[in-house]
C-alpha atoms as a PDB file:
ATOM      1  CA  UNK A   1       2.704   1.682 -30.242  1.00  0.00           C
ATOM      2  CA  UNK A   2       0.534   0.580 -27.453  1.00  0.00           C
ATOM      3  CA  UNK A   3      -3.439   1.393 -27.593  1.00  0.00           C
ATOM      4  CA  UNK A   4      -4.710   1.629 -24.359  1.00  0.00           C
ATOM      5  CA  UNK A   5      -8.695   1.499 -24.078  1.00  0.00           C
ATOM      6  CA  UNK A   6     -10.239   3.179 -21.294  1.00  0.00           C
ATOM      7  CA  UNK A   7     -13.939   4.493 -20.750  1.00  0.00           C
ATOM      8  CA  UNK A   8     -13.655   7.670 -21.694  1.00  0.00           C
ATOM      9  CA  UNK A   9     -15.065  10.009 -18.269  1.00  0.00           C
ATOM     10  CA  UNK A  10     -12.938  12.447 -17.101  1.00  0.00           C
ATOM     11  CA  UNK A  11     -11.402  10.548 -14.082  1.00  0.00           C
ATOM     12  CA  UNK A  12     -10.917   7.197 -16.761  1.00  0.00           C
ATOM     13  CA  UNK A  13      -8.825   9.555 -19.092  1.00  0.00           C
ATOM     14  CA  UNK A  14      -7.121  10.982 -16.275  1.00  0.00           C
ATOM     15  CA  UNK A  15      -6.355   7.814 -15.001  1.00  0.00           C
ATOM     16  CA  UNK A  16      -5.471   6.593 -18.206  1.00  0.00           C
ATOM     17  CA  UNK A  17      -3.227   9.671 -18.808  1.00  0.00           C
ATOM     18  CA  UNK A  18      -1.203   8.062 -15.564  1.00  0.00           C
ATOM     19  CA  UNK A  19      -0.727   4.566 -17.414  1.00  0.00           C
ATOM     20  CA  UNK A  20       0.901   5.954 -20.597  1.00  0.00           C
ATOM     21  CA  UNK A  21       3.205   8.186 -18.945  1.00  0.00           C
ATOM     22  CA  UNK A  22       4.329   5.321 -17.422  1.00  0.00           C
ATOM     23  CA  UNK A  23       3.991   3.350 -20.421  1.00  0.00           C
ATOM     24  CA  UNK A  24       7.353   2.740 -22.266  1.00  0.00           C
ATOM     25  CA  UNK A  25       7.543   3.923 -25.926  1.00  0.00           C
ATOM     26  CA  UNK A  26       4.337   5.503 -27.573  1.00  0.00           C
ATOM     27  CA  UNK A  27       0.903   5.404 -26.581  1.00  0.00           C
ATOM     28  CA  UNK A  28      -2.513   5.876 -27.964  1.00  0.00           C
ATOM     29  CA  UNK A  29      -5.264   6.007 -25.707  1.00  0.00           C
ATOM     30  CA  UNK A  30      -8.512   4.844 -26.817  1.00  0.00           C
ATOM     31  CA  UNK A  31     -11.500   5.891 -25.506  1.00  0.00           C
ATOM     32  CA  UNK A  32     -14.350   3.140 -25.407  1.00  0.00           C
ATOM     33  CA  UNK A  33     -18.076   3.720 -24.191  1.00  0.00           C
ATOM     34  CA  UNK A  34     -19.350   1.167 -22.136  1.00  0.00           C
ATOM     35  CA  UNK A  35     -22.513   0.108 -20.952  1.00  0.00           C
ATOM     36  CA  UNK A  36     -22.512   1.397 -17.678  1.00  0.00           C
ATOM     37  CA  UNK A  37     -21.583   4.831 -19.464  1.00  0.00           C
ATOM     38  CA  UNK A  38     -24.594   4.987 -21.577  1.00  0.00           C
ATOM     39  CA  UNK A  39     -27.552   7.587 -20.494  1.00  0.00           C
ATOM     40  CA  UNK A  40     -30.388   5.654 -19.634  1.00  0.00           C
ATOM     41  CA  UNK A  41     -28.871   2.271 -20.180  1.00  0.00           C
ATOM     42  CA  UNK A  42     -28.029   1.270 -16.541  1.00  0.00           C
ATOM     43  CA  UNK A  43     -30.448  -0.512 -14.675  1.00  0.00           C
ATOM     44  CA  UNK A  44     -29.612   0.812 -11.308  1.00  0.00           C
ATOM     45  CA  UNK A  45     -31.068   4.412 -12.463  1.00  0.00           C
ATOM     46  CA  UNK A  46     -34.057   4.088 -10.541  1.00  0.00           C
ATOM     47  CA  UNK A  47     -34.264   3.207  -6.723  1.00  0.00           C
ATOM     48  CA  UNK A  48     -37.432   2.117  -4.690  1.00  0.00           C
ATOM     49  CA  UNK A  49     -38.868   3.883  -2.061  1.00  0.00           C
ATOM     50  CA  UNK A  50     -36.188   2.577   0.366  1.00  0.00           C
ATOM     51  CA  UNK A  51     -33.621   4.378  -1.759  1.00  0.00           C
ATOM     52  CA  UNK A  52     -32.004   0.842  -2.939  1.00  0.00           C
ATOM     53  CA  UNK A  53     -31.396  -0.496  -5.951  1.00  0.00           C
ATOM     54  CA  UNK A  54     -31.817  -3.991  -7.998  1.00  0.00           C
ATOM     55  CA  UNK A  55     -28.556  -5.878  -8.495  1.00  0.00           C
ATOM     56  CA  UNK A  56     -27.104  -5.316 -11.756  1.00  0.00           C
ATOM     57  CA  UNK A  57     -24.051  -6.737 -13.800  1.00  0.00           C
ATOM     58  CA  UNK A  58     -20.805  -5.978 -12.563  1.00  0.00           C
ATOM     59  CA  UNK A  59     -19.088  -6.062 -15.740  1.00  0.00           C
ATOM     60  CA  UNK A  60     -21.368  -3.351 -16.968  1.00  0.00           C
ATOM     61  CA  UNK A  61     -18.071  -0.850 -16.531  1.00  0.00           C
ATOM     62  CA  UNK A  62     -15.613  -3.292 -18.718  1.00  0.00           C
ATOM     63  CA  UNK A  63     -17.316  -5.548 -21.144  1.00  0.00           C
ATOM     64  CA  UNK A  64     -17.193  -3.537 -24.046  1.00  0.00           C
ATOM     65  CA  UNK A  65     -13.428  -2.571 -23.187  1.00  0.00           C
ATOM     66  CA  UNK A  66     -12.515  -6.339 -22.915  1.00  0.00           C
ATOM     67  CA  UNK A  67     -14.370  -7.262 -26.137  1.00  0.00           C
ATOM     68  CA  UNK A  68     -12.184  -4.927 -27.471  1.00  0.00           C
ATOM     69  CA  UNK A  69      -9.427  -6.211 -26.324  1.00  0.00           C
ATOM     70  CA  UNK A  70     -10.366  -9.672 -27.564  1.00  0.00           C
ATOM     71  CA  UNK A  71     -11.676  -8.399 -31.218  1.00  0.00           C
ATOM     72  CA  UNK A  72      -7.577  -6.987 -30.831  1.00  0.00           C
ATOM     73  CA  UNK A  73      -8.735  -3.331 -31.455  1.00  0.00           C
ATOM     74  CA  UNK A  74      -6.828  -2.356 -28.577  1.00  0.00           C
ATOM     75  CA  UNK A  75      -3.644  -3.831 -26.992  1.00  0.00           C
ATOM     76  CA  UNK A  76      -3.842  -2.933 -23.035  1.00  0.00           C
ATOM     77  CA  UNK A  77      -7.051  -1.928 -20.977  1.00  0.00           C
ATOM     78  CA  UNK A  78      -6.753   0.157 -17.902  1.00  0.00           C
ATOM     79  CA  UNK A  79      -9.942  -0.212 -15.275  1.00  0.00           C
ATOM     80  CA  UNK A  80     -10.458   0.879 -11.824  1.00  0.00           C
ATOM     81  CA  UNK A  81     -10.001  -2.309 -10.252  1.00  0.00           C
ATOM     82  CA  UNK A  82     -13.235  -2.107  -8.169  1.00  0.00           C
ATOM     83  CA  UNK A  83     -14.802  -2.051 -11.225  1.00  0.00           C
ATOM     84  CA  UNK A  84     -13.371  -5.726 -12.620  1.00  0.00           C
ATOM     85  CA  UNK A  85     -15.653  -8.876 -11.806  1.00  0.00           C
ATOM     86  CA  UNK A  86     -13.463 -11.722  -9.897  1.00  0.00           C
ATOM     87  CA  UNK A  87     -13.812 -14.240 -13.232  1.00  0.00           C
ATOM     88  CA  UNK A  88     -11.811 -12.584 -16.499  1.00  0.00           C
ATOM     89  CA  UNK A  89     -13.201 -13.971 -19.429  1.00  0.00           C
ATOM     90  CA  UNK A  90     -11.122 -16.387 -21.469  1.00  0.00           C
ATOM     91  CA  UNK A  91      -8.178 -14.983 -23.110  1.00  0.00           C
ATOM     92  CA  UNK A  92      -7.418 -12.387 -20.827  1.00  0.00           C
ATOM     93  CA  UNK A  93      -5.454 -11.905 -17.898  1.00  0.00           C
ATOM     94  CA  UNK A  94      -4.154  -8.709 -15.015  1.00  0.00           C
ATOM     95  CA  UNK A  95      -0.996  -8.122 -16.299  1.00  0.00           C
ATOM     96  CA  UNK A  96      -0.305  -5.396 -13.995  1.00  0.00           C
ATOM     97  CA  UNK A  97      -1.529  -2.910 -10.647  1.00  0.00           C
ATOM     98  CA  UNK A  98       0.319   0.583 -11.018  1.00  0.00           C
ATOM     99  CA  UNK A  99       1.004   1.968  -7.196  1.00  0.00           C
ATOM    100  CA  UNK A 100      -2.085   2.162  -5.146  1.00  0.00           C
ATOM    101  CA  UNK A 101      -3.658   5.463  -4.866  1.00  0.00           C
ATOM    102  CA  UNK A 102      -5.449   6.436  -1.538  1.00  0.00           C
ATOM    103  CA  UNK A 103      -7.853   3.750  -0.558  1.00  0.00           C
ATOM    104  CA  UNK A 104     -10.236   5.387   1.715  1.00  0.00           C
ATOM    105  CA  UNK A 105     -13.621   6.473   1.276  1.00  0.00           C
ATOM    106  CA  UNK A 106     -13.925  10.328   1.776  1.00  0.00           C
ATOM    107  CA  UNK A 107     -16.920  12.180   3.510  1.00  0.00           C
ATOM    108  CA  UNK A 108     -17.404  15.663   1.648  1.00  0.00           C
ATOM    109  CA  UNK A 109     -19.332  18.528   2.936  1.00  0.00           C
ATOM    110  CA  UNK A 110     -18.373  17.833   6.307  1.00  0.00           C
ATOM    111  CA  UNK A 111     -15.307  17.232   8.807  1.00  0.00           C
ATOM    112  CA  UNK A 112     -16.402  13.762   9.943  1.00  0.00           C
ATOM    113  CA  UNK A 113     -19.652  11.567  10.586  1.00  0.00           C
ATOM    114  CA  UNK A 114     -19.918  12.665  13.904  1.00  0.00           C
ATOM    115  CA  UNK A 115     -20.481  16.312  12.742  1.00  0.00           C
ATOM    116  CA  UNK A 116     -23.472  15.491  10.747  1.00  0.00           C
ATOM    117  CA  UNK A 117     -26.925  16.490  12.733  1.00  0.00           C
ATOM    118  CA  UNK A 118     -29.597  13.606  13.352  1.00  0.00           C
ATOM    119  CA  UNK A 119     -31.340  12.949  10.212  1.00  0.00           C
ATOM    120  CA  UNK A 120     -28.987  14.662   7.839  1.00  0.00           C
ATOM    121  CA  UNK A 121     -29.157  13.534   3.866  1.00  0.00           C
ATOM    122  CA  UNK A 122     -26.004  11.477   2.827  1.00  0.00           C
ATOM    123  CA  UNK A 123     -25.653  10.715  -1.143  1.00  0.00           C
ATOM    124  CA  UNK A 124     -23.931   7.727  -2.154  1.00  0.00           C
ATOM    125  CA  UNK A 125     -24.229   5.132  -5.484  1.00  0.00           C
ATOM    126  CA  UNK A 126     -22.619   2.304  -3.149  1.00  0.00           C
ATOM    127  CA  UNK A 127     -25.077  -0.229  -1.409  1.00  0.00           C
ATOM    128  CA  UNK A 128     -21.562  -0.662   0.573  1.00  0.00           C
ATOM    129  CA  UNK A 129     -21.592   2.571   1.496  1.00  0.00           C
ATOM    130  CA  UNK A 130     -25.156   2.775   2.413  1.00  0.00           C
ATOM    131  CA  UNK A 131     -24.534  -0.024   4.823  1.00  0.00           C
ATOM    132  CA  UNK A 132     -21.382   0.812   6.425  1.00  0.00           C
ATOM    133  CA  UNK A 133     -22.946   4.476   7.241  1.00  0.00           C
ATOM    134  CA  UNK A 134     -25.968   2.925   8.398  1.00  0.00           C
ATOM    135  CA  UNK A 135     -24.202   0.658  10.462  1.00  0.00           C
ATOM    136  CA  UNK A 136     -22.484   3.685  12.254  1.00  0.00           C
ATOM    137  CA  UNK A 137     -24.919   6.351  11.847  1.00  0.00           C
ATOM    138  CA  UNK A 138     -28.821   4.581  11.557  1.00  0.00           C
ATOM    139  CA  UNK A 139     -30.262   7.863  11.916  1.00  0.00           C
ATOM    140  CA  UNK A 140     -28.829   9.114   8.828  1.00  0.00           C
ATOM    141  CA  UNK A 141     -30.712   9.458   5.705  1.00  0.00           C
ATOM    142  CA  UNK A 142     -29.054   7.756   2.967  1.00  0.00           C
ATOM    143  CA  UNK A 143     -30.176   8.563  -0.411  1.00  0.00           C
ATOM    144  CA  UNK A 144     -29.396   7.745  -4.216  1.00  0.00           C
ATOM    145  CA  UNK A 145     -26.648   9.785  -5.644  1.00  0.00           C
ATOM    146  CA  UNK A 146     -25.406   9.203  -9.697  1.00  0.00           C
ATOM    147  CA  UNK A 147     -23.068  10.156 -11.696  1.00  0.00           C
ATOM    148  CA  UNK A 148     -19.978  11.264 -12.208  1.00  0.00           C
ATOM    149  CA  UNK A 149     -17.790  13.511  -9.771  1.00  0.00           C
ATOM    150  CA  UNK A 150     -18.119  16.660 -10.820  1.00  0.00           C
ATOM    151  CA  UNK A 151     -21.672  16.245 -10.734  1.00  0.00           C
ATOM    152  CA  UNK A 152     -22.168  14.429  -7.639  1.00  0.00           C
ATOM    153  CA  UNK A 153     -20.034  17.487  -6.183  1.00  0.00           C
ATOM    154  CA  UNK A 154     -22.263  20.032  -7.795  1.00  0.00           C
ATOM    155  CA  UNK A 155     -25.538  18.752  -6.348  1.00  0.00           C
ATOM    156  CA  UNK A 156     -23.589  18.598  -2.814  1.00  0.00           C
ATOM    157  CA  UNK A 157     -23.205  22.353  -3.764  1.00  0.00           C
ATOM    158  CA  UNK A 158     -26.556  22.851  -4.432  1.00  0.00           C
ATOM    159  CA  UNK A 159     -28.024  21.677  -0.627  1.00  0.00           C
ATOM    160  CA  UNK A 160     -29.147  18.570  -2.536  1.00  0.00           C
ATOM    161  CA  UNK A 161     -27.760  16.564   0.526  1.00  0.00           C
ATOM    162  CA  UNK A 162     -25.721  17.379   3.978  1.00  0.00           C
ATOM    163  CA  UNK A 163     -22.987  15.066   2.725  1.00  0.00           C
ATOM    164  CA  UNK A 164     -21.596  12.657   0.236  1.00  0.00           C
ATOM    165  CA  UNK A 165     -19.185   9.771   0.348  1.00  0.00           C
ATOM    166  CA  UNK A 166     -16.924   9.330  -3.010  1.00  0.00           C
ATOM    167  CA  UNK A 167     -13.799   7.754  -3.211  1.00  0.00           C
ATOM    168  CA  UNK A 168     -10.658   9.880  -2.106  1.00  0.00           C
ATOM    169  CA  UNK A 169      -8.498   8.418  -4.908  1.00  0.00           C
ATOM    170  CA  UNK A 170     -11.364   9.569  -7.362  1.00  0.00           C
ATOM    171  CA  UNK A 171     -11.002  13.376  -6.100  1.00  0.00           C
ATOM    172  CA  UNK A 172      -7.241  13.091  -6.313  1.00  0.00           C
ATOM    173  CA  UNK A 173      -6.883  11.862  -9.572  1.00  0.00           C
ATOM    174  CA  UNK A 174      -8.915  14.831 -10.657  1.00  0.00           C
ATOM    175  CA  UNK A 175      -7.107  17.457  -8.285  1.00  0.00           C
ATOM    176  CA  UNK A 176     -10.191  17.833  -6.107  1.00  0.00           C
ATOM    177  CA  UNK A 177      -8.850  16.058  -3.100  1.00  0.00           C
ATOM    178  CA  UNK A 178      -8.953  18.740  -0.890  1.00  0.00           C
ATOM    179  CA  UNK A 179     -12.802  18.880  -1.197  1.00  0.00           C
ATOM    180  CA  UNK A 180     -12.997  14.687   0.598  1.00  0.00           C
ATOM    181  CA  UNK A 181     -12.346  13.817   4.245  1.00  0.00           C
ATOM    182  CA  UNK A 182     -10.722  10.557   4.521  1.00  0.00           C
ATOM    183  CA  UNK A 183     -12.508   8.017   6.633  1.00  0.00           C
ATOM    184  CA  UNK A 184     -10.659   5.143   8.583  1.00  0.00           C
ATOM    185  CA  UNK A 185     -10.262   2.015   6.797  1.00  0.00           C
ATOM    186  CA  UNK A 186     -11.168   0.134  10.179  1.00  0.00           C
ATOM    187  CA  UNK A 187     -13.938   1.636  10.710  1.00  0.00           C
ATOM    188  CA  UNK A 188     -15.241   2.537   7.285  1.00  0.00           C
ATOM    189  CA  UNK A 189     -13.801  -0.965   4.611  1.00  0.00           C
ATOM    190  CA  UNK A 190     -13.021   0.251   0.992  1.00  0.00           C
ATOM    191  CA  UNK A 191     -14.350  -1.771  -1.339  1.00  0.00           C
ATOM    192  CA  UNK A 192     -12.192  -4.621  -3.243  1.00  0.00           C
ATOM    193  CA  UNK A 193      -9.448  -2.779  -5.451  1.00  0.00           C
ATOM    194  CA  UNK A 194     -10.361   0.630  -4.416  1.00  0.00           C
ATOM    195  CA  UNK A 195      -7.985   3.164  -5.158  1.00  0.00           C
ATOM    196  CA  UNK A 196      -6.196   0.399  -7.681  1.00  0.00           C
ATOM    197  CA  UNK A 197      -5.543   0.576 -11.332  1.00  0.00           C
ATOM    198  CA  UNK A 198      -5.664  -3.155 -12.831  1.00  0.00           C
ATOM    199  CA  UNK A 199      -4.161  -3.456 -16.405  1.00  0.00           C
ATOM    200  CA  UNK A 200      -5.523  -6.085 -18.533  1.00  0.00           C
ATOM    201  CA  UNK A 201      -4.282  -8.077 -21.680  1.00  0.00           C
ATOM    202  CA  UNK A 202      -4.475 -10.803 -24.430  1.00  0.00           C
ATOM    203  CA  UNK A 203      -2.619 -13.596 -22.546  1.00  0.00           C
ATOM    204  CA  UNK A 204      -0.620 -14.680 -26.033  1.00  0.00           C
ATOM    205  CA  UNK A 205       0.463 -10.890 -26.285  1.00  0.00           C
ATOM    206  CA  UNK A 206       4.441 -11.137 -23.948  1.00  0.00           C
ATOM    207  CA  UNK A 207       5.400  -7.824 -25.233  1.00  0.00           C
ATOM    208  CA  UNK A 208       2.187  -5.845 -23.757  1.00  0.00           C
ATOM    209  CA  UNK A 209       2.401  -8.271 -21.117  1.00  0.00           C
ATOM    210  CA  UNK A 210       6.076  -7.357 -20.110  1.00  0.00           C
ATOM    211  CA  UNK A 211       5.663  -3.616 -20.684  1.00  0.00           C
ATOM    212  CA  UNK A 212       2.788  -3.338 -18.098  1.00  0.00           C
ATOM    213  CA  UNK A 213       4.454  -6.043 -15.584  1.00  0.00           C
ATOM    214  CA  UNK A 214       7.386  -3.041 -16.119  1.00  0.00           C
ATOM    215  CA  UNK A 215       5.025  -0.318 -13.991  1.00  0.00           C
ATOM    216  CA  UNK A 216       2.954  -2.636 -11.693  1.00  0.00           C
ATOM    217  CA  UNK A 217       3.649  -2.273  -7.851  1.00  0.00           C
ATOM    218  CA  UNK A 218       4.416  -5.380  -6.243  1.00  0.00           C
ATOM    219  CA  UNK A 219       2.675  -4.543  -2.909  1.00  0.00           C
ATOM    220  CA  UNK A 220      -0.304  -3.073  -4.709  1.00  0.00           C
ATOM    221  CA  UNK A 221      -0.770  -6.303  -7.048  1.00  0.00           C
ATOM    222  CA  UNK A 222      -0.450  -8.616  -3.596  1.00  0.00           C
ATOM    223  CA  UNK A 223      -3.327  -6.329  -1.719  1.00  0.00           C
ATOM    224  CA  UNK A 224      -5.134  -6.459  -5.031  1.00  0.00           C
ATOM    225  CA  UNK A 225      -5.099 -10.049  -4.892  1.00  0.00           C
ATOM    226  CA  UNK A 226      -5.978 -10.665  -1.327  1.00  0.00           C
ATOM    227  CA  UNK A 227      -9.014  -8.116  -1.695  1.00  0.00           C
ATOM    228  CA  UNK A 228     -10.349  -9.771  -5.255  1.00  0.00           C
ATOM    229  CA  UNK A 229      -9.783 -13.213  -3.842  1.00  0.00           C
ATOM    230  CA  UNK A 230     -12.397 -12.023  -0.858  1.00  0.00           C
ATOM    231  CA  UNK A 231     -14.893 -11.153  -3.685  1.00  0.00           C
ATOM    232  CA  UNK A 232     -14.131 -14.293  -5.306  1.00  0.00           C
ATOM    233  CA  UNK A 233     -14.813 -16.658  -2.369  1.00  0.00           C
ATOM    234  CA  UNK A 234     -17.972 -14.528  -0.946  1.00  0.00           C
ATOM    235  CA  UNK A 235     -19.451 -14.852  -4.873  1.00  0.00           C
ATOM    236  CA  UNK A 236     -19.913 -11.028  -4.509  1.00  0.00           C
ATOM    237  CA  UNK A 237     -20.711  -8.215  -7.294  1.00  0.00           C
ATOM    238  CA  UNK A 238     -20.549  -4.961  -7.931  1.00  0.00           C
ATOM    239  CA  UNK A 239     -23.387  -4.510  -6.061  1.00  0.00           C
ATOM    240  CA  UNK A 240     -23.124  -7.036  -2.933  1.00  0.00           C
ATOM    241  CA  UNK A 241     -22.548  -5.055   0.221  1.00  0.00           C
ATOM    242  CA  UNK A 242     -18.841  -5.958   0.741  1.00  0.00           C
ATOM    243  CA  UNK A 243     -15.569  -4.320   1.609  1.00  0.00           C
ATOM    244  CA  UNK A 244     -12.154  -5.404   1.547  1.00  0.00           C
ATOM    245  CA  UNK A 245      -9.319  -3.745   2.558  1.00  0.00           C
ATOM    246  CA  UNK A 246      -5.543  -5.081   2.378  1.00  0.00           C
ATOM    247  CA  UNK A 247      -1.549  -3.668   3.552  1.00  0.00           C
ATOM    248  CA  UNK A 248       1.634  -4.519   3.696  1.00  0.00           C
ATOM    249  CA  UNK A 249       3.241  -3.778   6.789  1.00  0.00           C
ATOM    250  CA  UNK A 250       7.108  -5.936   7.840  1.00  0.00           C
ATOM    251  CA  UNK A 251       7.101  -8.053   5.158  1.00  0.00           C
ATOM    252  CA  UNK A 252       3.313  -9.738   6.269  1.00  0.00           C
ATOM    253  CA  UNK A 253      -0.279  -8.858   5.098  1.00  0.00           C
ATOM    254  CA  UNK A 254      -3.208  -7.465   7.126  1.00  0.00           C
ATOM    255  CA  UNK A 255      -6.366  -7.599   5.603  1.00  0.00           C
ATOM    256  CA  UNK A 256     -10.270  -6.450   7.233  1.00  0.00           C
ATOM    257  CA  UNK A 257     -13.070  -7.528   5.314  1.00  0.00           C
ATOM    258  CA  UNK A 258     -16.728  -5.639   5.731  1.00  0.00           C
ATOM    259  CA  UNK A 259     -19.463  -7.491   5.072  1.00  0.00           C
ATOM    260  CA  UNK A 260     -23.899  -6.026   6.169  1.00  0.00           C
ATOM    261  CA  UNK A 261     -27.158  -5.351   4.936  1.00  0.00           C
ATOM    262  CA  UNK A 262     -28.166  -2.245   2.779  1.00  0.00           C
ATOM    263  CA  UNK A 263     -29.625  -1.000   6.247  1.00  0.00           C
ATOM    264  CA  UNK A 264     -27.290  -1.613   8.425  1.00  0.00           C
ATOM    265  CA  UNK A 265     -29.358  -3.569  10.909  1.00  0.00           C
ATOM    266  CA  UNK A 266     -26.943  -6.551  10.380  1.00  0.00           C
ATOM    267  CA  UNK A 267     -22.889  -6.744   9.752  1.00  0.00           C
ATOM    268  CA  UNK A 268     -20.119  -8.853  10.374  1.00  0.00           C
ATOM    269  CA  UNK A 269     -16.169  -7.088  10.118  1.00  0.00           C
ATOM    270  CA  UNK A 270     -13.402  -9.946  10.273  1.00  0.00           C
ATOM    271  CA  UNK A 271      -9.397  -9.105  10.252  1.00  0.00           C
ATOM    272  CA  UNK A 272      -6.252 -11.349   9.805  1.00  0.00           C
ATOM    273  CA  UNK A 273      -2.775 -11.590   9.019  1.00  0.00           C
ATOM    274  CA  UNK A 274      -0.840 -13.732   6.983  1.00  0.00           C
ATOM    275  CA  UNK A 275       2.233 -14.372   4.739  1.00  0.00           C
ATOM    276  CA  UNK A 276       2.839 -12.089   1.952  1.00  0.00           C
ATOM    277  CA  UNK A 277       3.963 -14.738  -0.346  1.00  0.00           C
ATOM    278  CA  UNK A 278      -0.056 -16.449  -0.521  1.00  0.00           C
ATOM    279  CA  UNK A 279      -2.305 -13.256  -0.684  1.00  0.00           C
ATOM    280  CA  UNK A 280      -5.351 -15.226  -2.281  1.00  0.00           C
ATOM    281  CA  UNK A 281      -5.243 -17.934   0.320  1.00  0.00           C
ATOM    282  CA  UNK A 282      -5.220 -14.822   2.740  1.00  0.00           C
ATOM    283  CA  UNK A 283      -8.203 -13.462   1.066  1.00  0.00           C
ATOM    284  CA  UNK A 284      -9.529 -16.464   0.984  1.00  0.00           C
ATOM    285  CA  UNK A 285      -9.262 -17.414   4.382  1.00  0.00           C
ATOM    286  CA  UNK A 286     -11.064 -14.274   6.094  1.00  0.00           C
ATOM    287  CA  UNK A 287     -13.741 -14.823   3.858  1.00  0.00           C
ATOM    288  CA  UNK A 288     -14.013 -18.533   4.904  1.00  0.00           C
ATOM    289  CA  UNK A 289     -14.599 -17.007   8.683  1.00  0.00           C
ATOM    290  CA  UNK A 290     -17.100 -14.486   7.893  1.00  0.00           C
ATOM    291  CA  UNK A 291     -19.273 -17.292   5.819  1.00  0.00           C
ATOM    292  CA  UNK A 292     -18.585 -19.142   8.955  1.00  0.00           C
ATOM    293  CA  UNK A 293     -20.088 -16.495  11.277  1.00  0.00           C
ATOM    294  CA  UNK A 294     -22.844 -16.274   8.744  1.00  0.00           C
ATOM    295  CA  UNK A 295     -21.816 -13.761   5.788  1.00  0.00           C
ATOM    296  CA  UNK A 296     -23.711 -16.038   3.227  1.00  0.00           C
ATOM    297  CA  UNK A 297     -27.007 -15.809   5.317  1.00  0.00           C
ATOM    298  CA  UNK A 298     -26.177 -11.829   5.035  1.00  0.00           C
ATOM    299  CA  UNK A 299     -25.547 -11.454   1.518  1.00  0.00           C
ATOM    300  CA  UNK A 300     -28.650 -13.472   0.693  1.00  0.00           C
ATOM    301  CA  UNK A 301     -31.129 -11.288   3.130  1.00  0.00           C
ATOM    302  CA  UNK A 302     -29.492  -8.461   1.077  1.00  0.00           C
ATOM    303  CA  UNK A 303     -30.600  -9.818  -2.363  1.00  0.00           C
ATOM    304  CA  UNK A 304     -33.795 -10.527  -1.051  1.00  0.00           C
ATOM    305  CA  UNK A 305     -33.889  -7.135  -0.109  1.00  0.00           C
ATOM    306  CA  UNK A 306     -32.725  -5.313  -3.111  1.00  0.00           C
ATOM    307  CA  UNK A 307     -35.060  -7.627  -5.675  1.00  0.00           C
ATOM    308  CA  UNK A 308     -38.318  -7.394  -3.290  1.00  0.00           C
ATOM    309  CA  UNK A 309     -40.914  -5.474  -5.022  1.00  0.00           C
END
């Protein structure tokens, strides 16, 4: 038998539920509460005036899954991959990236961005999403928005805001999809891993190693890896303002990057194709050019920003 740890929210057991029916042989899934799950616990819950929020630790979402792991309570973990820092911790490594799910960020309560009146009230949790609206659409009025989908949903229900932006994967998983309208990844960058499934392991355990290598995608794990090796070479969090979007199209890889400020004053988008064979140096590569053109200058303004009383 295989124990699978997940956090244990409705779209994490759903998207757990996936993994073992892939899974060969019998699975137990094992629900773990994380820190980032805990009511009260994450320091993002409160926003200034601005609507932004302090940086926080990325591996909020996992750490308590992966010390699980480690302590071997569980055998496999199953994250969304957005949520996984760049740096595993000793011991552990991805040992597999089920078929992508849709990517794209989706707009609900609307048809489009352009459809939204001057001033309208857009919810999101993402300072990525804050800046690549604001970028488009400075007029807008982007507030904080917690929690998970149904809720988020619910308050959009409730005239809480005009609009929110979730992730259409998200409302898919949890056969809400029809309720998100997908945005353009060229115009509108996913974040790293979005819409990905990463499977993580004990690196001395083969057997759980092989089974999950048995149900990862190759093209997925390749975008993965071009995406998370953006996020690794920009030094970015959970929380930096980043997006990263990778496919496979004729046997190369295309990947756009998003990097801006919380406000969307400033931003700098950078694309380019490479070799499928090397998708971390690819990664790597575009986010060599943006700190070129001045990404780390960016990403500092925007911790200054976020950690200014």
């Amino acid at each position: 038998m295989i124990r699978l740890g997940t956090r244990g929210s409705a779209l994490a057991l759903a998207q757990a539920r996936l993994v073992a029916e892939r899974l060969p042989g019998e699975v137990e899934i094992v629900p773990i509460s994380t820190s980032g799950d805990i009511k009260g616990s994450d320091p993002l819950s409160a926003s200034d005036s601005r609507g932004l929020t302090p940086p926080a630790d990325k591996a909020r979402f996992v750490k308590e899954i992966e010390e699980a792991l480690l302590a071997g309570e569980v055998d496999l973990a199953v994250h969304s991959a957005k949520d996984v820092p760049a740096e595993l911790p000793d011991g552990l490594a991805i040992v597999g990236v089920p078929p992508r799910a849709d990517p794209r960020d989706a707009l609900c309560g609307t048809g489009s961005l352009d459809d939204l009146p001057h001033g309208a009230i857009v919810g999101t949790a993402s300072l990525r999403r804050r800046a690549e609206l604001l970028a488009l659409r400075p007029d807008l009025d982007v507030r904080e928005l917690r929690g998970n989908v149904d809720t988020r949903l619910r308050r959009l229900a409730d005239g809480d805001f005009d609009a929110i932006v979730l992730a259409q994967a998200g409302l898919d998983r949890l056969g809400r999809g029809d309720e998100g309208r997908p945005l353009d990844t060229a115009g509108f960058v996913p974040a790293p891993g979005q819409g990905c499934l990463l499977l993580e392991a004990r690196m001395d355990d083969g057997a759980v190693a092989a089974a999950a290598s048995a149900i990862s995608d190759a093209e997925a794990l390749a975008c993965l890896t071009a995406e998370r090796s953006v996020s690794r070479t920009l030094e970015a969090s959970c929380h930096t303002p980043i997006g990263a979007h990778c496919v496979r199209s004729d046997g190369r890889l295309r990947i756009i990057a998003f990097v801006g400020l919380p406000d969307g004053a400033r931003w700098i988008r950078d694309g380019l194709d490479g070799e499928s064979g090397d998708p971390a140096a690819l990664g790597a590569a575009v986010a060599e050019r943006m700190l070129a053109a001045g990404a780390a200058e960016l990403l500092a303004e925007a911790e200054r920003a976020l950690t200014a009383g």
